[in-house]
Structures are given as C-alpha cells and as structure tokens.
N, C-alpha and C. Protein backbone atom coordinates (compact mmCIF):
# COMPACT_ATOMS: atom_id res chain seq x y z
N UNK A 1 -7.98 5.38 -11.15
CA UNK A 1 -7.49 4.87 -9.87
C UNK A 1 -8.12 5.66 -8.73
N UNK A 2 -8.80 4.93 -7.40
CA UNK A 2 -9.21 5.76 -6.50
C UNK A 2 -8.13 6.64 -5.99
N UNK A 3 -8.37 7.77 -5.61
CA UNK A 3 -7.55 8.93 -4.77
C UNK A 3 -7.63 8.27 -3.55
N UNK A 4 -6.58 8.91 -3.16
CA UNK A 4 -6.37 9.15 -1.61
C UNK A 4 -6.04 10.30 -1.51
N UNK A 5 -6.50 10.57 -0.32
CA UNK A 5 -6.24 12.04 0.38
C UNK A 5 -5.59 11.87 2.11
N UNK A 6 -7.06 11.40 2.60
CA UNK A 6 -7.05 11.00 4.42
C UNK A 6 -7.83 9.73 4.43
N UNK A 7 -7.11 9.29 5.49
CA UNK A 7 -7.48 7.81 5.89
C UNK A 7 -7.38 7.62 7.12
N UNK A 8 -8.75 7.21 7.73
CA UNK A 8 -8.92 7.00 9.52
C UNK A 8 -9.15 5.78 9.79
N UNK A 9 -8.58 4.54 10.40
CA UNK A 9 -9.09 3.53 10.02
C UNK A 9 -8.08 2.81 11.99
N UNK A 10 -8.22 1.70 11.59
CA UNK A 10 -7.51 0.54 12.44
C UNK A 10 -6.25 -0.29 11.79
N UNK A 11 -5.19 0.20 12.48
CA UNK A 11 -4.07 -0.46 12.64
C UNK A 11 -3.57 -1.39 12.92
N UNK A 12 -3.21 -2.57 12.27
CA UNK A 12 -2.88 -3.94 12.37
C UNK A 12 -1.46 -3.95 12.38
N UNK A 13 -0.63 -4.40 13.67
CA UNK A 13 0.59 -4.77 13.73
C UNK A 13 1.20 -6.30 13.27
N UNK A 14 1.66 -6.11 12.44
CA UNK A 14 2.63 -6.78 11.74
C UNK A 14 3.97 -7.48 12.14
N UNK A 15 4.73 -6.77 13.54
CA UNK A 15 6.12 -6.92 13.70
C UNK A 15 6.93 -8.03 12.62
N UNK A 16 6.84 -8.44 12.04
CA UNK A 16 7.94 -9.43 10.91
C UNK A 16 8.65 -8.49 10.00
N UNK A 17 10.11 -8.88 10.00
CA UNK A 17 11.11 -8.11 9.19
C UNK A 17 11.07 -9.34 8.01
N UNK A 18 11.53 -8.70 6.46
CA UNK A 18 11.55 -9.08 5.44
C UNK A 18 10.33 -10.11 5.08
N UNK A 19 9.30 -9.59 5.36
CA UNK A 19 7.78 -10.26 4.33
C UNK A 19 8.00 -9.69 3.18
N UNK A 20 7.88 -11.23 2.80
CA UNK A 20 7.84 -11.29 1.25
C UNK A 20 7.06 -11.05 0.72
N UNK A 21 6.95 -10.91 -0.46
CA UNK A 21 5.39 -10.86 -1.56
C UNK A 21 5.15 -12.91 -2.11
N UNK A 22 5.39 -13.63 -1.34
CA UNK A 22 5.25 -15.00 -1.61
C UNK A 22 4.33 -15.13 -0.29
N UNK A 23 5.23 -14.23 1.18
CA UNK A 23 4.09 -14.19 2.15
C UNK A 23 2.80 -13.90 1.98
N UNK A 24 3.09 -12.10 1.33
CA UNK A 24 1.97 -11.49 0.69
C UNK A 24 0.43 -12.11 0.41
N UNK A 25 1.02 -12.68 -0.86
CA UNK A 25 -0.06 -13.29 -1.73
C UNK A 25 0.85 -14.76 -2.76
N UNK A 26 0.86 -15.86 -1.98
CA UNK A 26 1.37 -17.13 -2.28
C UNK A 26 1.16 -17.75 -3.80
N UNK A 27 2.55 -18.07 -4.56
CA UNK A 27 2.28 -18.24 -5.56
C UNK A 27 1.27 -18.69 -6.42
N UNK A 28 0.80 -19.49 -5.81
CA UNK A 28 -0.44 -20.82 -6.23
C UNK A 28 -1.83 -19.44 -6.64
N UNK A 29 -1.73 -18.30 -5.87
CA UNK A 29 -3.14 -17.33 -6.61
C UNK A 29 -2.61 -16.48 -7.53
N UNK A 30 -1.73 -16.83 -8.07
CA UNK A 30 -0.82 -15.62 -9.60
C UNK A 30 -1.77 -15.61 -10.85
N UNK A 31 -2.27 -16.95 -11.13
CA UNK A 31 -3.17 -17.33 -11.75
C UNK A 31 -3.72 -15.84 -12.46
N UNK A 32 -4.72 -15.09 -11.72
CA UNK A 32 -5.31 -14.69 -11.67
C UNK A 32 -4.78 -13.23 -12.54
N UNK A 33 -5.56 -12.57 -13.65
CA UNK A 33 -5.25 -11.21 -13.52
C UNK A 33 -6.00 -10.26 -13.48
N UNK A 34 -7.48 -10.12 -12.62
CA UNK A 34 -8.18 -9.86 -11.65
C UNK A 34 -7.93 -9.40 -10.53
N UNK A 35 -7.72 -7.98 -10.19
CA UNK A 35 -7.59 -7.44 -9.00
C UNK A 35 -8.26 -7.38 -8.12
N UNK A 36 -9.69 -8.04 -7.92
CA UNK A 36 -10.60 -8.41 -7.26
C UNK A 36 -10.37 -9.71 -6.80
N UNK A 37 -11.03 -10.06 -5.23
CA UNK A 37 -10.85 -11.10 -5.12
C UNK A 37 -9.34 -11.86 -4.12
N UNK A 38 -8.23 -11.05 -4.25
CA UNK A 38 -7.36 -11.99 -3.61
C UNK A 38 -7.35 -11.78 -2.26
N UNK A 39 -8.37 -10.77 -1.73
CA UNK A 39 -7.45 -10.17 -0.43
C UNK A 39 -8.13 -11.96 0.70
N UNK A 40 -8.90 -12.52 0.05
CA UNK A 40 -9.17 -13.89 0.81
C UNK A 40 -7.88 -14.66 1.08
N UNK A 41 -6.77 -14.34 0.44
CA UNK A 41 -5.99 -15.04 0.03
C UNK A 41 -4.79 -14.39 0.54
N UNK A 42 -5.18 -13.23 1.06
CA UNK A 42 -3.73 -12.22 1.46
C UNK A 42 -2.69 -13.25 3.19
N UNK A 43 -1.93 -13.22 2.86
CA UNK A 43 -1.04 -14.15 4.00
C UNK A 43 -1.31 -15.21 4.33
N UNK A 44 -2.60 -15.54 3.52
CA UNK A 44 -2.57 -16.87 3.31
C UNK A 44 -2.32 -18.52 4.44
N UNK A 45 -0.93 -18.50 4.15
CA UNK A 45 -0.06 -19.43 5.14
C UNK A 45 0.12 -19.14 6.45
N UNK A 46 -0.62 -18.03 6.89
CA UNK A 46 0.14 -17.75 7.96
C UNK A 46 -1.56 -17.11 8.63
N UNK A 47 -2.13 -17.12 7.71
CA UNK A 47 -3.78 -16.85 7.67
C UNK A 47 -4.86 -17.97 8.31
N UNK A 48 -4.11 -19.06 7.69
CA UNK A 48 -5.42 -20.50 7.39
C UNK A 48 -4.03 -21.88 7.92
N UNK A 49 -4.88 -22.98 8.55
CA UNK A 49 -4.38 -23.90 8.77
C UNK A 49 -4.42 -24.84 7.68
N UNK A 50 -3.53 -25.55 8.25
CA UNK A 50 -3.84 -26.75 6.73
C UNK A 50 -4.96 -27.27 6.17
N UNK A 51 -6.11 -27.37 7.30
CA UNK A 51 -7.26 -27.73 6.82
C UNK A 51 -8.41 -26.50 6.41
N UNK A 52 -7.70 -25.39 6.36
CA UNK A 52 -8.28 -24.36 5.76
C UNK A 52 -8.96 -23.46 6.81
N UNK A 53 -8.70 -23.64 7.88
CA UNK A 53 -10.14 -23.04 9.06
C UNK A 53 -8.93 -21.82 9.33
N UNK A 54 -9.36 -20.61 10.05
CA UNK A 54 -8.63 -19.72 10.09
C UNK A 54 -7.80 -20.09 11.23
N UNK A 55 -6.45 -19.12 11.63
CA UNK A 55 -5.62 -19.68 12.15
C UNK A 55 -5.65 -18.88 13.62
N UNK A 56 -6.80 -18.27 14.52
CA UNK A 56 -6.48 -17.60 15.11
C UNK A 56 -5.65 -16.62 16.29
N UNK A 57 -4.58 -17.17 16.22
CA UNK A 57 -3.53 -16.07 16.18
C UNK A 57 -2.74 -14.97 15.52
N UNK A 58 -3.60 -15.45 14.13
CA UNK A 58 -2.53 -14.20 13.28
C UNK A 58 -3.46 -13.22 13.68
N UNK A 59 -3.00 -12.38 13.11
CA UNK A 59 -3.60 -10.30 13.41
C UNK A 59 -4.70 -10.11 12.97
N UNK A 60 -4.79 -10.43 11.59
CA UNK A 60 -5.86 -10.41 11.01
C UNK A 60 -7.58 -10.78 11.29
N UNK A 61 -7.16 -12.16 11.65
CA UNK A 61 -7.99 -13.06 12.07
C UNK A 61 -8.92 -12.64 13.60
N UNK A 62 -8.38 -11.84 14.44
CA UNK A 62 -8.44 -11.44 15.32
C UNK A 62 -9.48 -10.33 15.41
N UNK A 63 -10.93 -10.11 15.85
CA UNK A 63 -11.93 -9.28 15.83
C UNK A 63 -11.84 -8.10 15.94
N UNK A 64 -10.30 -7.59 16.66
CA UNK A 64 -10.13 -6.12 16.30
C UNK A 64 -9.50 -5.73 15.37
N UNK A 65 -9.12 -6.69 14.76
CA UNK A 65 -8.54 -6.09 12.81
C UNK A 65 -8.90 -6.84 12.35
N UNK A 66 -10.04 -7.62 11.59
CA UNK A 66 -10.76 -7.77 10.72
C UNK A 66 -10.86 -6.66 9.77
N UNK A 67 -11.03 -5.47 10.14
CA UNK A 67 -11.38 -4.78 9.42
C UNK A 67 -10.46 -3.49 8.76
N UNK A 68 -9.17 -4.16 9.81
CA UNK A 68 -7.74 -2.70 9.55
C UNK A 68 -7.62 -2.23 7.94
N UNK A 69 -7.22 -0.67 8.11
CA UNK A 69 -7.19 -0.57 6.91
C UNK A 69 -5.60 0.28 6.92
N UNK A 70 -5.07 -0.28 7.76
CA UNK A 70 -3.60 0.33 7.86
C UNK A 70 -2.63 -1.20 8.45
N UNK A 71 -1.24 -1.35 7.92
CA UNK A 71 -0.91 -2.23 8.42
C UNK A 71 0.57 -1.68 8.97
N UNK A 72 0.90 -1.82 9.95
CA UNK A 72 2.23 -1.78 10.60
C UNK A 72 2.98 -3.14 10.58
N UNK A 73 4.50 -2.78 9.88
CA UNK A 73 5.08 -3.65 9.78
C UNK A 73 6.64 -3.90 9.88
N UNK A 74 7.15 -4.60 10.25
CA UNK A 74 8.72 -4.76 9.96
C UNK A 74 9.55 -4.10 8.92
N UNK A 75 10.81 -4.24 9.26
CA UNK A 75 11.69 -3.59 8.08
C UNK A 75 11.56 -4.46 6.85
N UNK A 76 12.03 -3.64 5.79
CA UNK A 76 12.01 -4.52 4.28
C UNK A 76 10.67 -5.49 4.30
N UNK A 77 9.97 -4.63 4.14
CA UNK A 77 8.35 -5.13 3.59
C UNK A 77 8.46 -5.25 2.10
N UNK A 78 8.03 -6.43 1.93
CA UNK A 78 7.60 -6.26 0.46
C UNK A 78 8.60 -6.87 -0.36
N UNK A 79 10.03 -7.51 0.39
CA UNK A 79 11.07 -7.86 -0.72
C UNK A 79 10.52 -9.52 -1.56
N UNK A 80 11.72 -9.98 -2.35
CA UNK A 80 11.47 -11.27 -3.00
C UNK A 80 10.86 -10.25 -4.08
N UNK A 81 10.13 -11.66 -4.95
CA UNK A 81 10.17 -11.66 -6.10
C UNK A 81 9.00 -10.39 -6.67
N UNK A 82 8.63 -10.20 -7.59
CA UNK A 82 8.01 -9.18 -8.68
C UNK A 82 6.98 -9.86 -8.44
N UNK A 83 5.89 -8.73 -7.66
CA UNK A 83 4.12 -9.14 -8.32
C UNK A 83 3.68 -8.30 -7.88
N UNK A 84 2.86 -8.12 -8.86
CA UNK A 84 1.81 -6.74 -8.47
C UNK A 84 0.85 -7.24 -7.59
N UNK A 85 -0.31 -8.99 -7.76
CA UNK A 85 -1.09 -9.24 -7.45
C UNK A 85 -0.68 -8.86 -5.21
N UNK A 86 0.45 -8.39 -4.73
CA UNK A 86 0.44 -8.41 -3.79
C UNK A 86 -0.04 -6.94 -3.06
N UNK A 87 -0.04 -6.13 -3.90
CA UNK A 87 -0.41 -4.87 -3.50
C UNK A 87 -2.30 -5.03 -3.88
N UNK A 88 -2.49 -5.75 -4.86
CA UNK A 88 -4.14 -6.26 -5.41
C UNK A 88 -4.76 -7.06 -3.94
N UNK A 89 -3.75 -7.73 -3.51
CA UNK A 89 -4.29 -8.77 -2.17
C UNK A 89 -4.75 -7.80 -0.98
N UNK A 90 -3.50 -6.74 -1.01
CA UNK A 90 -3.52 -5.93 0.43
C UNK A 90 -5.23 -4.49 0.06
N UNK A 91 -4.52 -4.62 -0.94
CA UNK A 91 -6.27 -3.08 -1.74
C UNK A 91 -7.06 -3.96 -1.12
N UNK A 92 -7.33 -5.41 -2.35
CA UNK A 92 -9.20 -5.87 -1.99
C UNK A 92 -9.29 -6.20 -0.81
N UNK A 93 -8.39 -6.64 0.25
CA UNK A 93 -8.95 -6.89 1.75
C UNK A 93 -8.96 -5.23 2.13
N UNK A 94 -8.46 -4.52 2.30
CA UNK A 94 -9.03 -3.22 2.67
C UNK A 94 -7.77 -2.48 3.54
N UNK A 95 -6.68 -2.80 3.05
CA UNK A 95 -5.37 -2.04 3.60
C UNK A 95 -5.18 -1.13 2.21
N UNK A 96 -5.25 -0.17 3.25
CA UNK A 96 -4.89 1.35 2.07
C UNK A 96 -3.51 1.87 1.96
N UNK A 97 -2.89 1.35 3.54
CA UNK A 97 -1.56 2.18 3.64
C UNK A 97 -0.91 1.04 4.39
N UNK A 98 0.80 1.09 4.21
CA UNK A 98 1.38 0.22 5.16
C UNK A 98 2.59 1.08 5.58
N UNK A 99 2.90 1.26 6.67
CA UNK A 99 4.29 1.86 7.10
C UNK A 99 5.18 0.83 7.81
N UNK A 100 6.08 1.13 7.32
CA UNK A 100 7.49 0.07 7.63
C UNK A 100 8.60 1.02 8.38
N UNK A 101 9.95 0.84 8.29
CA UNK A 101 11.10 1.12 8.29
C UNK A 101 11.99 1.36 6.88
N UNK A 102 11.19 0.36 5.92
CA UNK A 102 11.91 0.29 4.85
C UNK A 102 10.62 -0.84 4.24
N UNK A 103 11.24 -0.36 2.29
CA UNK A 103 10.29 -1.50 1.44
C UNK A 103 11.25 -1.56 0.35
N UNK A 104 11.32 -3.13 -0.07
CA UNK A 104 11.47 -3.36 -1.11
C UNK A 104 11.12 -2.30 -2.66
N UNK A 105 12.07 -2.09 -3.72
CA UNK A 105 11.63 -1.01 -4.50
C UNK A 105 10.70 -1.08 -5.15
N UNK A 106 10.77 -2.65 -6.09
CA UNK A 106 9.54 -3.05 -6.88
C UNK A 106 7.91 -3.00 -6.32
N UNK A 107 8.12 -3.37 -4.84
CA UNK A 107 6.85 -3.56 -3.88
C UNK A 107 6.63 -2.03 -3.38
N UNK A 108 7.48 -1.20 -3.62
CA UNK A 108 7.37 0.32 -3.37
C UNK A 108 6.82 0.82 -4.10
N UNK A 109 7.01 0.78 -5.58
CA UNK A 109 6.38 1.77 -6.60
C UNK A 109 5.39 0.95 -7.43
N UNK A 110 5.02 -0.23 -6.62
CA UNK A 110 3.59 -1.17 -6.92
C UNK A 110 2.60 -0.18 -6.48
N UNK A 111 2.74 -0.02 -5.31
CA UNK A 111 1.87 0.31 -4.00
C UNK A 111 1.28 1.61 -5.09
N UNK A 112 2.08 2.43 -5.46
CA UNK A 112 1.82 4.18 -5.48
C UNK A 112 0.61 3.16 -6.92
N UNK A 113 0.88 2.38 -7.77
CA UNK A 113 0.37 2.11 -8.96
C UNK A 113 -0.88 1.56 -8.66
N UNK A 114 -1.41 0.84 -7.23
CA UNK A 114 -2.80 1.02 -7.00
C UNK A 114 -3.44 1.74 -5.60
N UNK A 115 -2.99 2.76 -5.72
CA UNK A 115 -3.76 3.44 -4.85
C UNK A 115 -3.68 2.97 -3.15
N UNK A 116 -2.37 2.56 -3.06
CA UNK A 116 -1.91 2.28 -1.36
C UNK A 116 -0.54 2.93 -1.44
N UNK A 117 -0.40 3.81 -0.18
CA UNK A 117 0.31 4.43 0.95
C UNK A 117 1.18 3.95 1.25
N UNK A 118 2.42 3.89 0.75
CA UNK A 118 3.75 3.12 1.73
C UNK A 118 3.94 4.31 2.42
N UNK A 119 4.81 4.18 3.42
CA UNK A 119 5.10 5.47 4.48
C UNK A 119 6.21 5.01 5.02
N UNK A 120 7.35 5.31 4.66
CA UNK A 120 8.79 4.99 5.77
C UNK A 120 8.93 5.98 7.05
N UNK A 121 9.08 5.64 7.79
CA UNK A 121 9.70 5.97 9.02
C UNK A 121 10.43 5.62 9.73
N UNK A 122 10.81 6.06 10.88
CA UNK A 122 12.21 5.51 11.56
C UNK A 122 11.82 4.78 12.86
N UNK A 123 13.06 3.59 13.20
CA UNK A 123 12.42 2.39 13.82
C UNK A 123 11.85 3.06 15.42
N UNK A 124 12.46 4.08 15.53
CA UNK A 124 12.01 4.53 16.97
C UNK A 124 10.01 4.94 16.66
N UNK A 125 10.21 5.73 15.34
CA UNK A 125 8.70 5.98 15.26
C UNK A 125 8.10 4.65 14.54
N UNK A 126 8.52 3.60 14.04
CA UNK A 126 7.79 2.78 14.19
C UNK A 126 7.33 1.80 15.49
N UNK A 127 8.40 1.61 16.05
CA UNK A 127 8.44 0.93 17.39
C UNK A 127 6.50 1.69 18.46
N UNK A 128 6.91 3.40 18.56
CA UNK A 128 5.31 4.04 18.79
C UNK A 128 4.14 3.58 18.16
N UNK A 129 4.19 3.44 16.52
CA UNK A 129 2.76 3.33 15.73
C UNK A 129 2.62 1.36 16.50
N UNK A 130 3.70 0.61 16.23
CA UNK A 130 3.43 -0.92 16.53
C UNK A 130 2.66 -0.64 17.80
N UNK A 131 3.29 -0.15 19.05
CA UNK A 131 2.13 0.54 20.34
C UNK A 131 0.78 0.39 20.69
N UNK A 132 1.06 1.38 19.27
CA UNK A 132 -0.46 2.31 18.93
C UNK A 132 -1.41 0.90 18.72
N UNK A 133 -0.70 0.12 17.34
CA UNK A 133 -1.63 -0.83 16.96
C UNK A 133 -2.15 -1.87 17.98
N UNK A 134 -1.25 -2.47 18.61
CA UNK A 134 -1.33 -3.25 19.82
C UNK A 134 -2.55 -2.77 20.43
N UNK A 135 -3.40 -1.90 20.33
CA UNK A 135 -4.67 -1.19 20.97
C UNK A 135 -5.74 -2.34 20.90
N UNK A 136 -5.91 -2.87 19.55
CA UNK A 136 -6.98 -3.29 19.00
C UNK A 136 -7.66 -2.79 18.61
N UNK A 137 -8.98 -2.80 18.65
CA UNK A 137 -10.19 -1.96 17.91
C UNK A 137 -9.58 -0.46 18.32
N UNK A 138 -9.43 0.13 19.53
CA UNK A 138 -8.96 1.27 20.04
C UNK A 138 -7.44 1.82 19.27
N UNK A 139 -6.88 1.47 18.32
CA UNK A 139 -6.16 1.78 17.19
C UNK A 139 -6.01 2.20 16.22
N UNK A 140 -7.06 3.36 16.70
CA UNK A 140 -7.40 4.28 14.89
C UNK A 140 -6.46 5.49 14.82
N UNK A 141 -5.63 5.05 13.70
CA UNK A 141 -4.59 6.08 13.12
C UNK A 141 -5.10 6.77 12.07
N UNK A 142 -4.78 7.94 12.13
CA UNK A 142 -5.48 8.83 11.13
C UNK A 142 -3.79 9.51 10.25
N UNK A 143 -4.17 9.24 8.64
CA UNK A 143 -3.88 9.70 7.96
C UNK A 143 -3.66 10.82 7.36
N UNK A 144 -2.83 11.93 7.15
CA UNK A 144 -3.22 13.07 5.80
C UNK A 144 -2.39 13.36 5.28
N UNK A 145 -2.75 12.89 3.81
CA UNK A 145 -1.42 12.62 2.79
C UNK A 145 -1.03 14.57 2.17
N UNK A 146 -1.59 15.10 2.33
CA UNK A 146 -1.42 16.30 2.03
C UNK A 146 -0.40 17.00 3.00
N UNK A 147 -0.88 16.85 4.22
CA UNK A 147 -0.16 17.49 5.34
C UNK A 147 0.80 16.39 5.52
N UNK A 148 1.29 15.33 5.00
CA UNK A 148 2.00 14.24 5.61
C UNK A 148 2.16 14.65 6.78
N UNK A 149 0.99 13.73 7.14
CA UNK A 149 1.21 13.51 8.58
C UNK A 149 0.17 12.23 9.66
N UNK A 150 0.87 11.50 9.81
CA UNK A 150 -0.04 10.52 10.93
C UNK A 150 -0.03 10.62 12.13
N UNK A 151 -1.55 10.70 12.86
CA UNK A 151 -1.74 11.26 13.99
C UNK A 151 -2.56 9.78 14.96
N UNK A 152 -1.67 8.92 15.89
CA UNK A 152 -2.09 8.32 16.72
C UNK A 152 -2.98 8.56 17.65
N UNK A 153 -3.66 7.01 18.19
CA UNK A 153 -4.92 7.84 19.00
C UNK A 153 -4.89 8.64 19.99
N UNK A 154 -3.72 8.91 20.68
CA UNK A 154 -3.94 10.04 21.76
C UNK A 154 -2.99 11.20 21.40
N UNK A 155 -3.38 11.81 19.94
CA UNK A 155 -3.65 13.22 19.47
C UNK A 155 -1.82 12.98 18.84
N UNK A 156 -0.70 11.70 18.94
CA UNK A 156 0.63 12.36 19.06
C UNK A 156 0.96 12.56 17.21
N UNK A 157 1.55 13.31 17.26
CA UNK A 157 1.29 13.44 15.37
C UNK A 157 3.07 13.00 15.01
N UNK A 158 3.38 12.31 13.76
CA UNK A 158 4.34 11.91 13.13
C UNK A 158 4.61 12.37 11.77
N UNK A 159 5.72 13.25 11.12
CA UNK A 159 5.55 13.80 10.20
C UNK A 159 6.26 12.96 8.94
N UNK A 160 5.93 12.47 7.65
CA UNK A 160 6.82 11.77 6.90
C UNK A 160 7.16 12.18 5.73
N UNK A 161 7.99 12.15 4.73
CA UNK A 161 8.48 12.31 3.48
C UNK A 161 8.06 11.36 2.33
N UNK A 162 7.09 11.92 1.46
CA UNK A 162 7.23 11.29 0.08
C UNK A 162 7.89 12.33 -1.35
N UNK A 163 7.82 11.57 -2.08
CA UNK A 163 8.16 12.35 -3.59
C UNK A 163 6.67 13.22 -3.73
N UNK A 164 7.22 14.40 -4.45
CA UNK A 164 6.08 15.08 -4.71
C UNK A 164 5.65 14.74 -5.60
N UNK A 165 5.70 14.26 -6.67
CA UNK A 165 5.27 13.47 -8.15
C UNK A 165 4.54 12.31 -7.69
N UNK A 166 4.82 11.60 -6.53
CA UNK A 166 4.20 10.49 -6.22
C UNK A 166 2.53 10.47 -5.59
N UNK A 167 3.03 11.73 -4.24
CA UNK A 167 2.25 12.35 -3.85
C UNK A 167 0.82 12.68 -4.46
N UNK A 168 1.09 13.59 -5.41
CA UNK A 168 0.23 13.98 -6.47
C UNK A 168 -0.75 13.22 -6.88
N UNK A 169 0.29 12.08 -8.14
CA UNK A 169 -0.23 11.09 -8.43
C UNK A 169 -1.42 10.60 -7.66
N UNK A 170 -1.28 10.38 -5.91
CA UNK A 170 -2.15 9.40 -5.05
C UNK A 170 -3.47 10.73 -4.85
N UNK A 171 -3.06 11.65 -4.73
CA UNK A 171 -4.33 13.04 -4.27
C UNK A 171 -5.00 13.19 -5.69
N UNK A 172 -4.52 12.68 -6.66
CA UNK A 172 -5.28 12.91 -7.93
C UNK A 172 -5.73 11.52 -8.44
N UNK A 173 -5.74 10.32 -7.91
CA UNK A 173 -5.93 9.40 -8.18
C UNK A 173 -5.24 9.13 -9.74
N UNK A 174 -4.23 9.28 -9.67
CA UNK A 174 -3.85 8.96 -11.71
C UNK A 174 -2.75 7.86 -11.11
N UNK A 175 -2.41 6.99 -12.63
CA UNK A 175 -1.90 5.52 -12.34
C UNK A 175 -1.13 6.58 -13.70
N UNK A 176 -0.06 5.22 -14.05
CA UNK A 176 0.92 5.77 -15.14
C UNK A 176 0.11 5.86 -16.32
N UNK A 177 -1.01 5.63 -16.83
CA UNK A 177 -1.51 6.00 -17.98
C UNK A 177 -2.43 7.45 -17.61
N UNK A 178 -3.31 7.58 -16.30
CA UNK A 178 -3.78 8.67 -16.27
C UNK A 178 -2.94 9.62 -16.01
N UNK A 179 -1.50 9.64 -15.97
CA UNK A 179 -0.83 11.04 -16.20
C UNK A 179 -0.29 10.80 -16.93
N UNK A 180 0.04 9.83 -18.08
CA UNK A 180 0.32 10.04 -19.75
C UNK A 180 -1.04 10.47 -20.09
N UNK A 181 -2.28 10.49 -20.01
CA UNK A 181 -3.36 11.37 -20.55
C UNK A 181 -3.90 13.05 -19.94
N UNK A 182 -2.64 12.97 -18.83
CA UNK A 182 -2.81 14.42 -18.59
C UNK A 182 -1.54 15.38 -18.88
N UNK A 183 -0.84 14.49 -20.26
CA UNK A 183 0.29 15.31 -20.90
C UNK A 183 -0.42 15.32 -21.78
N UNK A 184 -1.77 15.07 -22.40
CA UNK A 184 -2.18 15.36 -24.00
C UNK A 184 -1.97 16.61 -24.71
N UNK A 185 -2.10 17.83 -24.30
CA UNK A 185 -1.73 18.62 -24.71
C UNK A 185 -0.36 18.79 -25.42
N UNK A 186 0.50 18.16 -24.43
CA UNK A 186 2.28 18.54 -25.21
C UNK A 186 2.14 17.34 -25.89
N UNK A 187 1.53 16.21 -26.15
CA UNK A 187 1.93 15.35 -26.82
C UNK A 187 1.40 15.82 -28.29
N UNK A 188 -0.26 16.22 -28.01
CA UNK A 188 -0.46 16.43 -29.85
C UNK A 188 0.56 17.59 -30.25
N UNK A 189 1.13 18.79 -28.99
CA UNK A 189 1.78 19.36 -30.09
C UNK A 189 3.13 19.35 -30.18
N UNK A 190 3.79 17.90 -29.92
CA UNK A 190 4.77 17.45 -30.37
C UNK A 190 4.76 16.86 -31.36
N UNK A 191 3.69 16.02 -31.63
CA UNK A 191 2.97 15.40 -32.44
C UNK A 191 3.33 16.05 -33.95
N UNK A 192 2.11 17.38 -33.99
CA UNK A 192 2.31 18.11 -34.62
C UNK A 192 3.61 19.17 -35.49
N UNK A 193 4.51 19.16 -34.74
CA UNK A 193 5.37 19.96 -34.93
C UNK A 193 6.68 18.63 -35.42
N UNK A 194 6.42 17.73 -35.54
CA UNK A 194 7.27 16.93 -36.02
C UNK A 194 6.80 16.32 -37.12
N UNK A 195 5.34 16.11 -37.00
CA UNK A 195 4.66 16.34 -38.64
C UNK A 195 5.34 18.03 -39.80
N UNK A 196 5.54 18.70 -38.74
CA UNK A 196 6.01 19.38 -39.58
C UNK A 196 7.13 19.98 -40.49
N UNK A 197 7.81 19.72 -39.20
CA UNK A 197 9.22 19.58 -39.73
C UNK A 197 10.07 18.46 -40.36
N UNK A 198 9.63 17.40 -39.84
CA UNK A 198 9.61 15.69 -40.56
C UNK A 198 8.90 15.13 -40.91
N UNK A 199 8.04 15.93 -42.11
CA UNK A 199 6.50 14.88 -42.17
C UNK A 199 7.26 13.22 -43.08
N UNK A 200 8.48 13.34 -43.60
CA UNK A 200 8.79 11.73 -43.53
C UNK A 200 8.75 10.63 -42.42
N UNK A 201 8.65 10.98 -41.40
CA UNK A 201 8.65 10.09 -40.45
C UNK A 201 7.17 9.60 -40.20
C-alpha cells in the first residue's frame, strides 16, 4: 500500500452533509473489482448530465479542482451502504485525504485500508478549511500526518487526533495483511511452540 506521510495539494469544498457511498461511486460501477479506473466515475450524478457532458457547476468539474487532492466536506461523510469501491473512486481520481466533522465507520476504516486520510475536526474548524477551499487554485492545504497537523494557505495551522495503530499503519504504508506479515516472527514461534506442546493438533 502507498505510504503517506505529507500531502500539499488543492482543496475541494464539498459543503453536503450525509454523502453517501451511492453518491460516492453509484451502484451501476460495483461491477468492477479493479481499483483502477473508477475515479471517472466518482460522484458521478452529480458529476455528468444526463447526456453525459460534464455538469459544470459541481467542484470538481471546475478548473481549480480538477486536480484537488484533498476534499472538504460535510458532516457524516461516507454513510449508507458497504463499499470499498468508494474509497477506490476517491484514490484513482487523486483525493488522498478528506476531512469532515464526522464519517460513517465502515467508510472510516475503508479509507485507512487504501491509503486515504480521513481527518475529523470540529465544525468551527471545518467551517475555516471550507474558507480556505473556496480559494480555488489558491487552496493549497498542506498536510503532516506525523505532526498531525494541517496548515492553511496563510501559514494558520490545525491540530487533529488519530489512533496511533492507524497512524502507523498509513506512515508505513501496510494494509491488514502487510501488518499480519510484520507479526511473522511471533507467528512462526507460536507456530512452533504449539507444535510442541500439541503436536496432535
């Protein structure tokens, strides 16, 4: 899994409370179990008109976040139903991190499983970063997951709380199998020692 460490990028405001993961990434691309590929497909409905041409008013669409790699967003991001492919939509278009008020749990501990940044904060400090984003191109928030800390463009810094296990995980780039392969050690010699004492089993 790629690491994260720091991330300097452009901030795309979001304001919508409770986006779904149907918003996300719309049932009809589940299809797929290819993590490449959906971010064409990320919001989709709210992306593209009926006749498919882009919709330009959404955020995205818009020449100063084309290219965001941070998204600011409403409370309860991420609720509704179970899919991973929505954290796959937000990676391949090129959002690394999203800060809310609050996230859905399943859509919470998606995020840490490919290598994107949830970040809670409080609505007063989100209400500042939405601000910030409102910049346009001039909306580069800088990241550092070590120092938790995000620093808006005119120098103001915001300090946040993750799990330290989680943390880790993202500065070491490991997913749940690359830190079941960085218990190998206690496993062969659990392994072992129950061969020995129970070699019936």
């Amino acid at each position: 899994m790629e690491k994260f460490t720091r991330l300097t990028g452009v901030a795309a405001p979001l304001p919508i409370v409770n986006i779904d993961t149907d918003m996300i990434i719309p049932k009809q691309y589940l299809k797929t179990i290819k993590r490449t590929g959906l971010g064409r497909a990320l919001f989709s409905e709210m992306r593209y008109n009926e006749d498919g041409s882009e919709n330009p008013d959404f955020v995205l669409n818009k020449p100063a976040y084309r290219d965001a790699a941070i998204l600011i967003a409403g409370d309860n991001f991420g609720c509704g139903s179970s899919r991973e492919h929505a954290p796959w939509a937000l990676k391949d278009f090129g959002i690394r991190c999203v800060i809310s008020t609050s996230f859905a749990d399943i859509f919470y501990n998606n995020c840490f499983k490919n290598s994107i940044l949830p970040i809670v904060v409080s609505p007063e400090q989100l209400e500042a970063l939405m601000d910030d984003a409102g910049r346009g191109s001039n909306a580069t928030i800088s990241i550092d997951l070590e120092a938790q800390t995000i620093k808006g463009p005119d120098g103001g810094t915001i300090e946040f709380e993750i799990d330290p296990a989680r943390k880790n995980a993202l500065l070491e780039g490991l997913d749940d199998i690359g830190l079941t392969l960085g218990k190998g050690d206690f496993i062969d010699a659990f392994e072992k020692k129950t061969q020995t004492e129970r070699p019936w089993i």
